[in-house]
C-alpha atoms as a PDB file:
ATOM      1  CA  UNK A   1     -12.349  -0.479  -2.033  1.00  0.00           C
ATOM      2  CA  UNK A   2     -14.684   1.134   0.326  1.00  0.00           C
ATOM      3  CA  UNK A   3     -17.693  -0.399  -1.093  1.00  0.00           C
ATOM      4  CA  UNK A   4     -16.165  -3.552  -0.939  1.00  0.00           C
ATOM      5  CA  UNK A   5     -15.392  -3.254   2.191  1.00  0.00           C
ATOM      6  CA  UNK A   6     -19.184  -2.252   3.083  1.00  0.00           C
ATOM      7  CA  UNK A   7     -20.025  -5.300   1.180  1.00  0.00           C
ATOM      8  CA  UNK A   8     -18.154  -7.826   3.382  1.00  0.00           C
ATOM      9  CA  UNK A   9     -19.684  -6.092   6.645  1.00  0.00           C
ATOM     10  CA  UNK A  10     -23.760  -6.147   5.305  1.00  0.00           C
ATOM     11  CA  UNK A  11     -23.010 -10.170   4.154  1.00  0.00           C
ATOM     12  CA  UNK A  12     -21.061 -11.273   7.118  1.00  0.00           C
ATOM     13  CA  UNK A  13     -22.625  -8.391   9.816  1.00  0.00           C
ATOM     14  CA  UNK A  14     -18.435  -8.652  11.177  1.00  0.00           C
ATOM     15  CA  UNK A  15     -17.190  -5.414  12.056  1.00  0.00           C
ATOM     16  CA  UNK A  16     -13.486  -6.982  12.525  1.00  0.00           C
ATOM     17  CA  UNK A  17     -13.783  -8.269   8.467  1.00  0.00           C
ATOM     18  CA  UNK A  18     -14.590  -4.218   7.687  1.00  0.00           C
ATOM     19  CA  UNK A  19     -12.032  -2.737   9.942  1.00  0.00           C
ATOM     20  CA  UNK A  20      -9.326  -5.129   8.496  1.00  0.00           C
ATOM     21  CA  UNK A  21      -9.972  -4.801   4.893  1.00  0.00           C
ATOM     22  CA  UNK A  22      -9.827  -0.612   5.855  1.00  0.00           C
ATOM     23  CA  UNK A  23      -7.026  -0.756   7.796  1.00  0.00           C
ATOM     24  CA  UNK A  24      -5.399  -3.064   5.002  1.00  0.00           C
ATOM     25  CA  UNK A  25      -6.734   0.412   2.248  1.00  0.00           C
ATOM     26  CA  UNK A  26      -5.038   2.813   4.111  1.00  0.00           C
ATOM     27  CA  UNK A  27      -1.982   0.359   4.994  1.00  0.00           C
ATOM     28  CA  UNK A  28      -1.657   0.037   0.717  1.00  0.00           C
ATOM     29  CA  UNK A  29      -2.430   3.677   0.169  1.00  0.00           C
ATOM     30  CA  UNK A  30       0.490   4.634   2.638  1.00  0.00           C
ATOM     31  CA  UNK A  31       3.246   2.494   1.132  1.00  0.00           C
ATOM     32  CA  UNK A  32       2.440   3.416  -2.656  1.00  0.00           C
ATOM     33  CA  UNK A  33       2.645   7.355  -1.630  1.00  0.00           C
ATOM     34  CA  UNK A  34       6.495   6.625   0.056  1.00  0.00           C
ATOM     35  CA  UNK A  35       7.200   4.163  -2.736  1.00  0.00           C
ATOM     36  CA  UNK A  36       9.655   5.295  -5.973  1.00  0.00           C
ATOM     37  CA  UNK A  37      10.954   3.351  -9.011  1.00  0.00           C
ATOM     38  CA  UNK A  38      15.053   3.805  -9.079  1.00  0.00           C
ATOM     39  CA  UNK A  39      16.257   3.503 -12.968  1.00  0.00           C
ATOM     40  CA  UNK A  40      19.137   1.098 -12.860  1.00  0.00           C
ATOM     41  CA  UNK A  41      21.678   3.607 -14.747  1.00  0.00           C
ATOM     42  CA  UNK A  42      20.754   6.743 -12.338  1.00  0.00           C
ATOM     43  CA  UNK A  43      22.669   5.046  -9.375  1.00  0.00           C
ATOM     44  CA  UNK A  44      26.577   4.314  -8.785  1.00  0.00           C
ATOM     45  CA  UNK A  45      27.111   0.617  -8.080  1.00  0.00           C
ATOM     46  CA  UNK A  46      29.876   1.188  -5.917  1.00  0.00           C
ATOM     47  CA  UNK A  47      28.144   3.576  -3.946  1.00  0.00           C
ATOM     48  CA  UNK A  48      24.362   2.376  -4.291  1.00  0.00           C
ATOM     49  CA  UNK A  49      22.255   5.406  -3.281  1.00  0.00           C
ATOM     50  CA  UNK A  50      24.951   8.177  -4.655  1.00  0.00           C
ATOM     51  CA  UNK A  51      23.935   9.178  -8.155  1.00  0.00           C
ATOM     52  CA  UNK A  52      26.811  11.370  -8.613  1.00  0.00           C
END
């Protein structure tokens, strides 16, 4: 993604297009770090969240 991102600024010479598409890397990187699949039978429908 970085070298896209270089891309965009040497063809359009806009630092705003480079520092978006970053910000919008790190942004994605962030969220699929903190993100986690839940299997459908490991939680308690009564109690959603309480696996016990």
């Amino acid at each position: 993604m970085n070298n896209l991102c270089w891309e965009v600024f040497k063809k359009t010479g806009n630092i705003e297009a480079y520092l978006y598409l970053r910000d919008c890397e790190n942004l994605h990187e962030e969220t699929t770090e903190y993100m986690r699949e839940i299997d459908i039978h490991d939680d308690n429908f009564e109690h959603p969240g309480d696996c016990t």
